[in-house]
PDB file of N, CA and C in Angstrom:
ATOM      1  N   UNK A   1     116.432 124.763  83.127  1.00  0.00           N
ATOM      2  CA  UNK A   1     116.802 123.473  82.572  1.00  0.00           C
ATOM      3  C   UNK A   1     117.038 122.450  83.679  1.00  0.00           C
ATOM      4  N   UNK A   2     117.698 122.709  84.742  1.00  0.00           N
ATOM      5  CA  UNK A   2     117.992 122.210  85.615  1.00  0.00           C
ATOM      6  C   UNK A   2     116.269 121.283  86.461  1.00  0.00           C
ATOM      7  N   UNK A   3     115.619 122.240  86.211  1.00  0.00           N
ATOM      8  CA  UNK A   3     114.312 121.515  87.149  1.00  0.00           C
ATOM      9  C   UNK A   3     113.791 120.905  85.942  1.00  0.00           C
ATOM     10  N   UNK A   4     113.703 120.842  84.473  1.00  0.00           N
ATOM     11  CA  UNK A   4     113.504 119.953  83.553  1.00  0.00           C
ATOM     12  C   UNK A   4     114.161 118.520  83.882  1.00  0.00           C
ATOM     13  N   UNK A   5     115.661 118.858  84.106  1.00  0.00           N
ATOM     14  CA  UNK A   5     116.588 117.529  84.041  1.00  0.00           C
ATOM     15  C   UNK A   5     116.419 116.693  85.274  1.00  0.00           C
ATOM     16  N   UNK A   6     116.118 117.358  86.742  1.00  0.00           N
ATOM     17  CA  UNK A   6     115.765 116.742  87.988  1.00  0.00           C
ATOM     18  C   UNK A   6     113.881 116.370  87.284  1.00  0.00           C
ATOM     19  N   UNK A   7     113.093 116.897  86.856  1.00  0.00           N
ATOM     20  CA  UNK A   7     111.580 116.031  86.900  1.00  0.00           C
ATOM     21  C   UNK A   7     112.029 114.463  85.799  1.00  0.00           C
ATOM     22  N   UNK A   8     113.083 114.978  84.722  1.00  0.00           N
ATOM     23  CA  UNK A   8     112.967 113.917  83.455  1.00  0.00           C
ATOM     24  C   UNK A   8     113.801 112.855  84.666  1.00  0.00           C
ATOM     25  N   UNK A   9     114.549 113.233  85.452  1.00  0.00           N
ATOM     26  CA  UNK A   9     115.160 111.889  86.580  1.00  0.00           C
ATOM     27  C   UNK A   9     114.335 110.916  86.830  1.00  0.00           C
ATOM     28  N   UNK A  10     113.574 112.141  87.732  1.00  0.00           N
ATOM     29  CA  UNK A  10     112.250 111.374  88.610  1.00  0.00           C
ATOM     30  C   UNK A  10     111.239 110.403  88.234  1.00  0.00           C
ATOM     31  N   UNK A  11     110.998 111.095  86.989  1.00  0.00           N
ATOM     32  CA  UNK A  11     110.380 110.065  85.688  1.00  0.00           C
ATOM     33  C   UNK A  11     110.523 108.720  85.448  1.00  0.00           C
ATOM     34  N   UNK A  12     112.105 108.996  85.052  1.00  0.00           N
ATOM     35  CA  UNK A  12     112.974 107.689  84.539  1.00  0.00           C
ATOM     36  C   UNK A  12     113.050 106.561  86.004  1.00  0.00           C
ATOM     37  N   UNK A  13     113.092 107.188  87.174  1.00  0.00           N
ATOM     38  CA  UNK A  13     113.038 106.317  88.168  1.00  0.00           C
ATOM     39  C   UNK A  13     111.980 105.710  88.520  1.00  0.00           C
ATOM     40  N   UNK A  14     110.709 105.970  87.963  1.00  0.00           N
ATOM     41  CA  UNK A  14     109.475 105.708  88.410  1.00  0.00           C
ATOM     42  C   UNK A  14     109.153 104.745  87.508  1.00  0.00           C
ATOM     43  N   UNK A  15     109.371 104.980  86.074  1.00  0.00           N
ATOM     44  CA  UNK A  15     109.358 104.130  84.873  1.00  0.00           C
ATOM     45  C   UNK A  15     110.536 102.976  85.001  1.00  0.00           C
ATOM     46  N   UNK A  16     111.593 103.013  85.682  1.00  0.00           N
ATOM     47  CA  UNK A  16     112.562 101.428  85.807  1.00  0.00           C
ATOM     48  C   UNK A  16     111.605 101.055  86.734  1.00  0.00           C
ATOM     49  N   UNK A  17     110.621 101.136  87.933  1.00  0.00           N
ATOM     50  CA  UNK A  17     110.053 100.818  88.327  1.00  0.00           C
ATOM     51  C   UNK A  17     108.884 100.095  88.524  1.00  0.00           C
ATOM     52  N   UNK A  18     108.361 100.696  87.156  1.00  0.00           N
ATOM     53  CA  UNK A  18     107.322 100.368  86.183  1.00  0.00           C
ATOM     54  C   UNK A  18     106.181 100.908  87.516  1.00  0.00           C
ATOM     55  N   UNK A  19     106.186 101.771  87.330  1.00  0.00           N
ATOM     56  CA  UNK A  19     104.945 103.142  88.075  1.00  0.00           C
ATOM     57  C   UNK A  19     105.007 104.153  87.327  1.00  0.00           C
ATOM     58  N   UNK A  20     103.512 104.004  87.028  1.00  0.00           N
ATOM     59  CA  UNK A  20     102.748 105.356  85.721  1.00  0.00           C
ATOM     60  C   UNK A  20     102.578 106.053  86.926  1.00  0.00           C
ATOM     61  N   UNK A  21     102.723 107.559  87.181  1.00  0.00           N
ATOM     62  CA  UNK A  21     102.643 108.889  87.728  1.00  0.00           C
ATOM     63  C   UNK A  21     100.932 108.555  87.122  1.00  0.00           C
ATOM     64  N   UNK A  22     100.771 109.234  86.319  1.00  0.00           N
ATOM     65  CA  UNK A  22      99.345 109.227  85.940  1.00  0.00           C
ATOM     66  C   UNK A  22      99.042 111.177  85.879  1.00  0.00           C
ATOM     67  N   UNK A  23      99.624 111.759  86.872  1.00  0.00           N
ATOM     68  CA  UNK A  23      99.542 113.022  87.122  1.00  0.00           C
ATOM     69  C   UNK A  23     100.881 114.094  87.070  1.00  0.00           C
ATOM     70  N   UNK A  24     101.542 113.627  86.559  1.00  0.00           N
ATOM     71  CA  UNK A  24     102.779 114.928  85.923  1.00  0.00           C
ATOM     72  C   UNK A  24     102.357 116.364  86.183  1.00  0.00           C
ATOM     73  N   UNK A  25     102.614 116.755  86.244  1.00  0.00           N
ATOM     74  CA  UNK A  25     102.886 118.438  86.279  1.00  0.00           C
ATOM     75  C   UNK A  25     103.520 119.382  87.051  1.00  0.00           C
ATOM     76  N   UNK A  26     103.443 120.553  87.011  1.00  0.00           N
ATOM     77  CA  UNK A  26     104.701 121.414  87.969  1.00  0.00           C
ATOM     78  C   UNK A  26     104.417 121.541  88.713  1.00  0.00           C
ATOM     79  N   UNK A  27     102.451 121.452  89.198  1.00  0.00           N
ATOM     80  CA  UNK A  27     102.203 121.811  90.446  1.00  0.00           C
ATOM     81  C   UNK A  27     102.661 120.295  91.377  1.00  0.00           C
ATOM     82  N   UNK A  28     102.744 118.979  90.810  1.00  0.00           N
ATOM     83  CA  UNK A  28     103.144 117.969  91.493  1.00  0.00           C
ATOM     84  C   UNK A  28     104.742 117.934  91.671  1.00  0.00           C
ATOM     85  N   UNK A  29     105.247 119.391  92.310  1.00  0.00           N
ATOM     86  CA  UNK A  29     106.672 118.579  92.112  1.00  0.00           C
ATOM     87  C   UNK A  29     107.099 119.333  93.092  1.00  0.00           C
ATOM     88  N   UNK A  30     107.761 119.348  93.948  1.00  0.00           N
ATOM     89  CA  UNK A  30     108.569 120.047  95.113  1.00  0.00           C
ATOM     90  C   UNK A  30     110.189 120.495  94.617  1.00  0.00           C
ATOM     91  N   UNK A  31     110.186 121.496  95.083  1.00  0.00           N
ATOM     92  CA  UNK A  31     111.880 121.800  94.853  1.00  0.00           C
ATOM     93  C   UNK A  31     112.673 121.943  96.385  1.00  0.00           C
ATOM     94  N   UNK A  32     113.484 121.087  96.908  1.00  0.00           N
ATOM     95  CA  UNK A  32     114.155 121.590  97.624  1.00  0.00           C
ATOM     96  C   UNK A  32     115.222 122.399  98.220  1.00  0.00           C
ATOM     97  N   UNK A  33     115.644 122.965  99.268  1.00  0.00           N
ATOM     98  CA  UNK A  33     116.434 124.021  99.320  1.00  0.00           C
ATOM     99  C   UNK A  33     117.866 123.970  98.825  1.00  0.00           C
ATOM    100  N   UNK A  34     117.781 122.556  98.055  1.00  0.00           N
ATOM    101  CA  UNK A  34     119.502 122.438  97.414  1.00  0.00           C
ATOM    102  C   UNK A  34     118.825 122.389  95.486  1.00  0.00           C
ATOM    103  N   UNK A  35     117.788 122.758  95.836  1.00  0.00           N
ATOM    104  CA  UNK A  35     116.990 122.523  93.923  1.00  0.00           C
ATOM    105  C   UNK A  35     116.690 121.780  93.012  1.00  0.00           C
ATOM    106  N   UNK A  36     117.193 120.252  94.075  1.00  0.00           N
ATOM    107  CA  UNK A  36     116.196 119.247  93.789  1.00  0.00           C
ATOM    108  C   UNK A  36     114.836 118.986  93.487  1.00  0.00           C
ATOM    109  N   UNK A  37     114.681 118.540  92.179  1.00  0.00           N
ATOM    110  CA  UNK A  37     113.204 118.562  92.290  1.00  0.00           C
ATOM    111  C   UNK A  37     112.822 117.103  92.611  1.00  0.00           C
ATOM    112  N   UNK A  38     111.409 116.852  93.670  1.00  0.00           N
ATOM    113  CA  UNK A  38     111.254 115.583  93.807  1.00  0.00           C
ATOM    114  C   UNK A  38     109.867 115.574  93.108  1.00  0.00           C
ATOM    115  N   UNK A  39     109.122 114.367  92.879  1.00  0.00           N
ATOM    116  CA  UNK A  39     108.108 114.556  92.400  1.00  0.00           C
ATOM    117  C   UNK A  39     107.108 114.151  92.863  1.00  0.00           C
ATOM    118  N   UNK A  40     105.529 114.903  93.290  1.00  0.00           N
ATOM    119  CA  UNK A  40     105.072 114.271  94.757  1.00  0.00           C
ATOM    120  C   UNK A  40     103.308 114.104  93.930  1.00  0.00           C
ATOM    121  N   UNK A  41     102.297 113.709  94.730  1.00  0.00           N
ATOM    122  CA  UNK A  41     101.101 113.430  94.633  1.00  0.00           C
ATOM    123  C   UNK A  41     101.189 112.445  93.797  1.00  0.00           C
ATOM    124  N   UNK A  42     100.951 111.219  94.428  1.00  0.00           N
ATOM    125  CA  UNK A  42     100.796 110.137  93.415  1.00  0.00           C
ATOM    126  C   UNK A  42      99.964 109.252  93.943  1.00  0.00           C
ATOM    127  N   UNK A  43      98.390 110.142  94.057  1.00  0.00           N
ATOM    128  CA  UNK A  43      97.041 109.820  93.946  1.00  0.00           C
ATOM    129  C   UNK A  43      96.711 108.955  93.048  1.00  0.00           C
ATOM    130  N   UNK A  44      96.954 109.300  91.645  1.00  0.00           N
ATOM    131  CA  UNK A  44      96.628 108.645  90.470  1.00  0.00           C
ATOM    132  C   UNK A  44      97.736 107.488  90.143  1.00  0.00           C
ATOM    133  N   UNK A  45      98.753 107.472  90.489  1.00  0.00           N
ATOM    134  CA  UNK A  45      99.589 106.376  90.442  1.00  0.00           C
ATOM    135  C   UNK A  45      99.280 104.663  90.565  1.00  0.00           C
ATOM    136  N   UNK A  46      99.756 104.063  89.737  1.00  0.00           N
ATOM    137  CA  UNK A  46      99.516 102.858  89.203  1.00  0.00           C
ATOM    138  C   UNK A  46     100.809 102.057  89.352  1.00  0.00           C
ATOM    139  N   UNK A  47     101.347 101.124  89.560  1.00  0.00           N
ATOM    140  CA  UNK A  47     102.281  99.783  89.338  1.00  0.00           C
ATOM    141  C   UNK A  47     102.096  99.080  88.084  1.00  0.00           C
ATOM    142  N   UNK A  48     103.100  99.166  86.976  1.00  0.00           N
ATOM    143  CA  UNK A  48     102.566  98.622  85.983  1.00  0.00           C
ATOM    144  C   UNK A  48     103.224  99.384  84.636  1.00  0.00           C
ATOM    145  N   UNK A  49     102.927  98.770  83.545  1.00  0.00           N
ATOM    146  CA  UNK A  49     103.434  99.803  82.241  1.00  0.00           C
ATOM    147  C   UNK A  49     102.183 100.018  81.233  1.00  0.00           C
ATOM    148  N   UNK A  50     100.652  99.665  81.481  1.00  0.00           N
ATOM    149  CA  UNK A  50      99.749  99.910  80.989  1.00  0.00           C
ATOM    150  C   UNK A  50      98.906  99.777  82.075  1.00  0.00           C
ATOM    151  N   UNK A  51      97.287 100.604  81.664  1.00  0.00           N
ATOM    152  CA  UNK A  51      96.572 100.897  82.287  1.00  0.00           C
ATOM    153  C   UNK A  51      95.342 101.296  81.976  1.00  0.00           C
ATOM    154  N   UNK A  52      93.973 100.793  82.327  1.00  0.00           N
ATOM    155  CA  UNK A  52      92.863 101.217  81.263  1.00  0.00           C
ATOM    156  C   UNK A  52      91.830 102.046  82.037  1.00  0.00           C
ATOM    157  N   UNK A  53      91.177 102.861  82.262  1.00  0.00           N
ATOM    158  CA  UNK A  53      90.960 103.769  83.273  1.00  0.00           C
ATOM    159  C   UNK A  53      89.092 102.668  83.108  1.00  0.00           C
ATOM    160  N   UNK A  54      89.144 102.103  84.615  1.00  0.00           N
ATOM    161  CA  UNK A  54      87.398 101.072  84.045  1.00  0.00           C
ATOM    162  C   UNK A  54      86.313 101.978  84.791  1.00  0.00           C
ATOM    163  N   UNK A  55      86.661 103.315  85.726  1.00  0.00           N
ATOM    164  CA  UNK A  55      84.960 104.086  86.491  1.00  0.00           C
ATOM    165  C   UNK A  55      85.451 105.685  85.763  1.00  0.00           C
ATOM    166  N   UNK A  56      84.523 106.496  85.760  1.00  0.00           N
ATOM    167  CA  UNK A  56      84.630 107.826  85.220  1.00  0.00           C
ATOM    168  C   UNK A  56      85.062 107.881  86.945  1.00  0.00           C
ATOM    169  N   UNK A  57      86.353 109.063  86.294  1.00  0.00           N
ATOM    170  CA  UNK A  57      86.823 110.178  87.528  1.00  0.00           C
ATOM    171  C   UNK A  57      87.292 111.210  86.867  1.00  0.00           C
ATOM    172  N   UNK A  58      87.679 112.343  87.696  1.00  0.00           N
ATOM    173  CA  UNK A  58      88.173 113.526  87.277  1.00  0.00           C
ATOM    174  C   UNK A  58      89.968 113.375  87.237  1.00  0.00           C
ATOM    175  N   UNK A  59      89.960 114.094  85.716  1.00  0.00           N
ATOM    176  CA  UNK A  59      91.289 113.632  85.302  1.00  0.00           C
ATOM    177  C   UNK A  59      91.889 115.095  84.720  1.00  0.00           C
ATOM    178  N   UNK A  60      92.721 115.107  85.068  1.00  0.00           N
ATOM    179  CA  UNK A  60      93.704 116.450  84.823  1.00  0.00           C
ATOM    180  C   UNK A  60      93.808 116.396  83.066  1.00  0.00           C
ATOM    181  N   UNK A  61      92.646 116.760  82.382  1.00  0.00           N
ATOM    182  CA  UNK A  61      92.850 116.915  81.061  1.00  0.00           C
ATOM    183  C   UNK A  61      93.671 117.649  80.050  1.00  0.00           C
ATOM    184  N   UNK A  62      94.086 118.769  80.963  1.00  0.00           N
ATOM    185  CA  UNK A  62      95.531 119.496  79.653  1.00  0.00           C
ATOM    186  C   UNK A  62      96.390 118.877  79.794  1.00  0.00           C
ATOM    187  N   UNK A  63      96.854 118.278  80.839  1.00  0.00           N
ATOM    188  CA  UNK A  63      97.744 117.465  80.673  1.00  0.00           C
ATOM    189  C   UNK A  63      97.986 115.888  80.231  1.00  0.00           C
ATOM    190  N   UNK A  64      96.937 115.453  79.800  1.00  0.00           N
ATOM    191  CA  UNK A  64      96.775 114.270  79.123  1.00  0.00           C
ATOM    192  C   UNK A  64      97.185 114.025  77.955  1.00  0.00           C
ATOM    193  N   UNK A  65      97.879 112.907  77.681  1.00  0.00           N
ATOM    194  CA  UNK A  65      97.926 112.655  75.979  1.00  0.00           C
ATOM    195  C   UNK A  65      96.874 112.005  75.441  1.00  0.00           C
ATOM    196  N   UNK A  66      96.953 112.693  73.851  1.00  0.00           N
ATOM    197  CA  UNK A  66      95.337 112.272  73.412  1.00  0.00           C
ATOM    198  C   UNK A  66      94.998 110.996  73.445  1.00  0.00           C
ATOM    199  N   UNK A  67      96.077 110.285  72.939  1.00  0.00           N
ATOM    200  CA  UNK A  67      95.289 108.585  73.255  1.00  0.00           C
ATOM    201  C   UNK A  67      94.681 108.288  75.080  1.00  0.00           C
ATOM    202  N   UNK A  68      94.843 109.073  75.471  1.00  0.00           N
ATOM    203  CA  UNK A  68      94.570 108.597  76.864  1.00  0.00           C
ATOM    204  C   UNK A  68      92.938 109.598  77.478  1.00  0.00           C
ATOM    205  N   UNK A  69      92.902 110.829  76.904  1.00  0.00           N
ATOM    206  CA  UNK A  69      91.735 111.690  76.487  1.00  0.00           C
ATOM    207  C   UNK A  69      90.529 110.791  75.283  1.00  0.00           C
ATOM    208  N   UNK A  70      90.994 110.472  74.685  1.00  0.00           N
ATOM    209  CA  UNK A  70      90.060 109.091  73.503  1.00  0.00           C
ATOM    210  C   UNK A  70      89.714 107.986  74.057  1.00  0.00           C
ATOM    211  N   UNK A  71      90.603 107.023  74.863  1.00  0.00           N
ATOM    212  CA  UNK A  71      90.375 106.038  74.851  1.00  0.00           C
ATOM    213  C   UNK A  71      90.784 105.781  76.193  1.00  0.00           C
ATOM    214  N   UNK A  72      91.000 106.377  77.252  1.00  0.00           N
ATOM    215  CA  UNK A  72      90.941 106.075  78.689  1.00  0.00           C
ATOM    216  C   UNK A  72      92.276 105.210  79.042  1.00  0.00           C
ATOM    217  N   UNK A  73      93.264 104.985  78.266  1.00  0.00           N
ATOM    218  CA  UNK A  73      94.495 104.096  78.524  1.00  0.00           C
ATOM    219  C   UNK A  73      95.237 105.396  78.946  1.00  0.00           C
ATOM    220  N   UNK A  74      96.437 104.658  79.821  1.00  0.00           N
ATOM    221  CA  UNK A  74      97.625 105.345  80.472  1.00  0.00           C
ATOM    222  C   UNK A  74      98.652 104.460  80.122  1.00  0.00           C
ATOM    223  N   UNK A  75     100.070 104.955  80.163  1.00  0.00           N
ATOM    224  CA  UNK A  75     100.918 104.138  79.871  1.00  0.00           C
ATOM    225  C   UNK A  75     102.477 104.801  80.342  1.00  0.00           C
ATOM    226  N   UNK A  76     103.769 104.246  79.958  1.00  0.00           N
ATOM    227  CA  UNK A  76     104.436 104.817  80.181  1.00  0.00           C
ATOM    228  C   UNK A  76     104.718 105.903  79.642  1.00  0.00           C
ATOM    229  N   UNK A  77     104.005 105.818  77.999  1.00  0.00           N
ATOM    230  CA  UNK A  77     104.336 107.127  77.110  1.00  0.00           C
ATOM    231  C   UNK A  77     103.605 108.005  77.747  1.00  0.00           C
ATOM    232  N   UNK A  78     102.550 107.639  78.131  1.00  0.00           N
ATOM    233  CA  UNK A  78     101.759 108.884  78.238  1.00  0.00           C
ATOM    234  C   UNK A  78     102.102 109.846  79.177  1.00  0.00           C
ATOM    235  N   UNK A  79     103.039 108.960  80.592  1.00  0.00           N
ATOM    236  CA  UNK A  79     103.421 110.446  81.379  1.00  0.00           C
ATOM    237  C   UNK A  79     104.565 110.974  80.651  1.00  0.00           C
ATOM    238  N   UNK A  80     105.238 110.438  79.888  1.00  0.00           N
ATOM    239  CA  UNK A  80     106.269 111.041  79.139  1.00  0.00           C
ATOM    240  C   UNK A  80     105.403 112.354  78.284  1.00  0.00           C
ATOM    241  N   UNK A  81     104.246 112.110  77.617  1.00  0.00           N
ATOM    242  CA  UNK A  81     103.674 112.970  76.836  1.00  0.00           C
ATOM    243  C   UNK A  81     102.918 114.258  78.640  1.00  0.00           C
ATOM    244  N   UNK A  82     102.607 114.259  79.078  1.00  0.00           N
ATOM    245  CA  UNK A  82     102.693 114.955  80.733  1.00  0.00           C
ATOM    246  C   UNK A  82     104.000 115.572  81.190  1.00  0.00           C
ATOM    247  N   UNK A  83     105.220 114.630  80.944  1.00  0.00           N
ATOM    248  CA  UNK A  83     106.331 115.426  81.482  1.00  0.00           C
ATOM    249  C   UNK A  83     106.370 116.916  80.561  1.00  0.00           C
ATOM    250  N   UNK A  84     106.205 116.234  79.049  1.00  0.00           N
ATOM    251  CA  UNK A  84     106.034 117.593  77.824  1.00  0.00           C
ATOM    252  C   UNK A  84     105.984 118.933  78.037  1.00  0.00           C
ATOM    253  N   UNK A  85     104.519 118.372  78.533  1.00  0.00           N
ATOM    254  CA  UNK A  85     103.814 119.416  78.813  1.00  0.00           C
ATOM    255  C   UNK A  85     104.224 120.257  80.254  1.00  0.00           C
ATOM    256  N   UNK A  86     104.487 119.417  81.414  1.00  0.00           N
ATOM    257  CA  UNK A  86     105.722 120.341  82.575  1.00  0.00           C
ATOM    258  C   UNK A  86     106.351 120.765  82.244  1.00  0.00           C
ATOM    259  N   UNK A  87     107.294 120.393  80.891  1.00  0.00           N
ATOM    260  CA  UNK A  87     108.198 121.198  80.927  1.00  0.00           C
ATOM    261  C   UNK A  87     107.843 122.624  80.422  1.00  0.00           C
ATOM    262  N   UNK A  88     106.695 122.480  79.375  1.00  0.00           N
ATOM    263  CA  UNK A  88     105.710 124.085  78.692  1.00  0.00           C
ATOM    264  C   UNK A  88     105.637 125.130  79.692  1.00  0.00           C
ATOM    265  N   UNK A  89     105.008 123.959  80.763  1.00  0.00           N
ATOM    266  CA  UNK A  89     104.464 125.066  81.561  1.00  0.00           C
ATOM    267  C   UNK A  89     105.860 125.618  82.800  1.00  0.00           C
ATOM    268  N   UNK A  90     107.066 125.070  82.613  1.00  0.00           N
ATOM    269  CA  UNK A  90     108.244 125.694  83.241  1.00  0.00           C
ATOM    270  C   UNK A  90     108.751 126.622  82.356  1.00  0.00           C
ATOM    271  N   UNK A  91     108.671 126.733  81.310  1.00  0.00           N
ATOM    272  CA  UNK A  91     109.378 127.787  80.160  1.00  0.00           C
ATOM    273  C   UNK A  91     108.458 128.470  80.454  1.00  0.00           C
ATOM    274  N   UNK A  92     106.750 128.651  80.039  1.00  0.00           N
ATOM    275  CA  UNK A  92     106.061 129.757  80.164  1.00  0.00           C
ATOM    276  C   UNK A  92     105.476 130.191  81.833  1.00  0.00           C
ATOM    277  N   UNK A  93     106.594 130.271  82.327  1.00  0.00           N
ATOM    278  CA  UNK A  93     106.720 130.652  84.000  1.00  0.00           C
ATOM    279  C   UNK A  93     105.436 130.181  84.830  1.00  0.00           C
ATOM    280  N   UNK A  94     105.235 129.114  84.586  1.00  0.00           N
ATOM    281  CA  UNK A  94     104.153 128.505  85.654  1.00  0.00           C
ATOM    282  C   UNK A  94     102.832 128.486  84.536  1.00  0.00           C
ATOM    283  N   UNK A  95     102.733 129.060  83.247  1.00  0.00           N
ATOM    284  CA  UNK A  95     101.207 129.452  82.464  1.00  0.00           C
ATOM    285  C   UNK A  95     100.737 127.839  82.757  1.00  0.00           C
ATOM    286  N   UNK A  96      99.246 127.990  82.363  1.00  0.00           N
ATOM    287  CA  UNK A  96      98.487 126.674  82.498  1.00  0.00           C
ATOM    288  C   UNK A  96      98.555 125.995  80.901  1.00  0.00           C
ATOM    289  N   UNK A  97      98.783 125.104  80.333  1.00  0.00           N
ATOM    290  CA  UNK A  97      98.787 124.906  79.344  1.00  0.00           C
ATOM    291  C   UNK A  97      96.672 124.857  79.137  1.00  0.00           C
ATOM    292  N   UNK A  98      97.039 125.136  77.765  1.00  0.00           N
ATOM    293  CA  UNK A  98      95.430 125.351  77.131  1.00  0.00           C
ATOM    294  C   UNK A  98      94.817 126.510  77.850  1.00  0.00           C
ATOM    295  N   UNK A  99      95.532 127.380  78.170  1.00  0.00           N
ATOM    296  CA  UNK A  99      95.094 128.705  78.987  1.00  0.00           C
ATOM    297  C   UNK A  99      94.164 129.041  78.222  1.00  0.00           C
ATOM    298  N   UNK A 100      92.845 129.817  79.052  1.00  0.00           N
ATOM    299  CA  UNK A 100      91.570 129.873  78.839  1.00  0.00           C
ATOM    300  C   UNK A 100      90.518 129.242  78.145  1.00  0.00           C
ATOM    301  N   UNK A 101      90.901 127.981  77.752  1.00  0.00           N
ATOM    302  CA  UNK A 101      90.276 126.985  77.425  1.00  0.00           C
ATOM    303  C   UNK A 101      89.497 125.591  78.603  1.00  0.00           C
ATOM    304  N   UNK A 102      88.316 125.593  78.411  1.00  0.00           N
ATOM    305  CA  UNK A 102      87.540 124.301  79.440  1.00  0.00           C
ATOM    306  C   UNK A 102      88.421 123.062  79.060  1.00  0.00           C
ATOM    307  N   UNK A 103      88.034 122.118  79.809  1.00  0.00           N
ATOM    308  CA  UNK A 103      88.692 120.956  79.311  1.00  0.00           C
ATOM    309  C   UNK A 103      87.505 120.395  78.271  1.00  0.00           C
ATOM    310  N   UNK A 104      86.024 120.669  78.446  1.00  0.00           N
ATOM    311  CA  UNK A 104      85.504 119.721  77.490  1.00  0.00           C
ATOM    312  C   UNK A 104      86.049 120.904  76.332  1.00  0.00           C
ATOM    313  N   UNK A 105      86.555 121.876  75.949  1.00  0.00           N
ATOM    314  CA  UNK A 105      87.006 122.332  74.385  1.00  0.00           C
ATOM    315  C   UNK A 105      88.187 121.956  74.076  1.00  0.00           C
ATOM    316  N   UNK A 106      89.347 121.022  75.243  1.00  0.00           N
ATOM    317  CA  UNK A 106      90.870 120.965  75.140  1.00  0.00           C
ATOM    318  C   UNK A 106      89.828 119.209  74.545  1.00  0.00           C
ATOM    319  N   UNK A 107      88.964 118.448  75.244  1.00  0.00           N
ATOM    320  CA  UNK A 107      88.873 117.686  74.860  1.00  0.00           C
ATOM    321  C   UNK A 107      88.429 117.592  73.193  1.00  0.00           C
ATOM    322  N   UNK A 108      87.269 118.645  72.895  1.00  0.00           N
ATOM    323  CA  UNK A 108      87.052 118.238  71.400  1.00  0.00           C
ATOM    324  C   UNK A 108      88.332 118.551  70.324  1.00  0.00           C
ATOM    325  N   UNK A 109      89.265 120.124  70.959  1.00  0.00           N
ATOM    326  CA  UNK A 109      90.022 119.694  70.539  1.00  0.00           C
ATOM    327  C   UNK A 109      91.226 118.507  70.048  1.00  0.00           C
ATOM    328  N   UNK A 110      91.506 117.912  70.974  1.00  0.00           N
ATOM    329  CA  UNK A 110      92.205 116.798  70.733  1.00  0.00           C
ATOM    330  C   UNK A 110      91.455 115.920  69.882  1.00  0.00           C
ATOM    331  N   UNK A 111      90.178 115.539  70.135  1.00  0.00           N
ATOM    332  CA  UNK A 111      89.439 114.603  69.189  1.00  0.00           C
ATOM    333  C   UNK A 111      89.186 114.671  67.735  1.00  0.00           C
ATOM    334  N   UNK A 112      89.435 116.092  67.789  1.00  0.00           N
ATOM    335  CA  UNK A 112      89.355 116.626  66.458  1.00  0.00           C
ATOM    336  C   UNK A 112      90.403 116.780  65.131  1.00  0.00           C
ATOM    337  N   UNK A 113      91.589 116.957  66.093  1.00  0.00           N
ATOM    338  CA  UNK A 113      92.843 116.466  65.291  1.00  0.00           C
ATOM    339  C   UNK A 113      93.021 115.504  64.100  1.00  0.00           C
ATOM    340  N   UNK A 114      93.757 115.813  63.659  1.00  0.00           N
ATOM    341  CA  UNK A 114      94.060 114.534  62.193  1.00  0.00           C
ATOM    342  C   UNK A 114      94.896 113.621  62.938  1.00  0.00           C
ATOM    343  N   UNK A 115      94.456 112.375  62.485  1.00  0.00           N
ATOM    344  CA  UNK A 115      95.271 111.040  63.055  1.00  0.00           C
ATOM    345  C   UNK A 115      96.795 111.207  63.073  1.00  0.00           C
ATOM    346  N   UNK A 116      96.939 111.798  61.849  1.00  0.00           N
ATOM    347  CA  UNK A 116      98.524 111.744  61.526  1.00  0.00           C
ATOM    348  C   UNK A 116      99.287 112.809  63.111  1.00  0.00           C
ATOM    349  N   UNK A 117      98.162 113.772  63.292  1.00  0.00           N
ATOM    350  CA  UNK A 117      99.368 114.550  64.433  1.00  0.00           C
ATOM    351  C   UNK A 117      98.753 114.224  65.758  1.00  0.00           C
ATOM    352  N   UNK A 118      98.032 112.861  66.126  1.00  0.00           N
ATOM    353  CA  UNK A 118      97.535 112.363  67.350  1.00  0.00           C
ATOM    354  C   UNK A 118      98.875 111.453  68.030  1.00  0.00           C
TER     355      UNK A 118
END
């Protein structure tokens, strides 16, 4: 719980900031020797509280929220919908979320969904 409550910090500090992470996850996060978690690689990082993705690149798709898998926007929700999913993959001891699944099947999945649970 503790490395949940230090990433949801890190979050919240980045978001008063108005900086989308863009890339959430457990492998982006350092723990230090007092168990701080800080939160690091911010390759994909943006200034801002929206964001519309305008060249194809490679994008960490299990961890995406579907509006952002559909329609190429980022936002503040969306690393919130990323932190989610860090936290999944801290309960199931490091598992990859969408384990053994490609991303183009995590993608049709998501597309495929009913509006109501998008």
């Amino acid at each position: 719980m503790d490395m949940c409550l230090g990433a949801a910090l890190g979050v919240e500090y980045l978001h008063l900031n108005q900086c989308m992470h863009r890339d959430l996850a457990a492998r982006n996060c350092l723990i230090t020797n007092d168990k701080v978690v800080k939160i690091s690689d911010f390759g994909l990082s943006r200034l801002g509280v929206h964001y519309k993705l305008k060249t194809a690149m490679k994008l960490p798709i299990k961890w995406l929220a579907p509006e952002t898998i559909t329609t190429f926007t980022f936002s503040l929700k969306t690393d919130v919908f990323s932190y989610g999913v860090m936290v999944y993959e801290i309960f199931a001891d490091g598992a990859e979320p969408w384990d053994g699944q490609t991303n183009a099947e995590v993608k049709l999945a998501v597309r495929s969904c009913p509006d109501f649970m998008k």
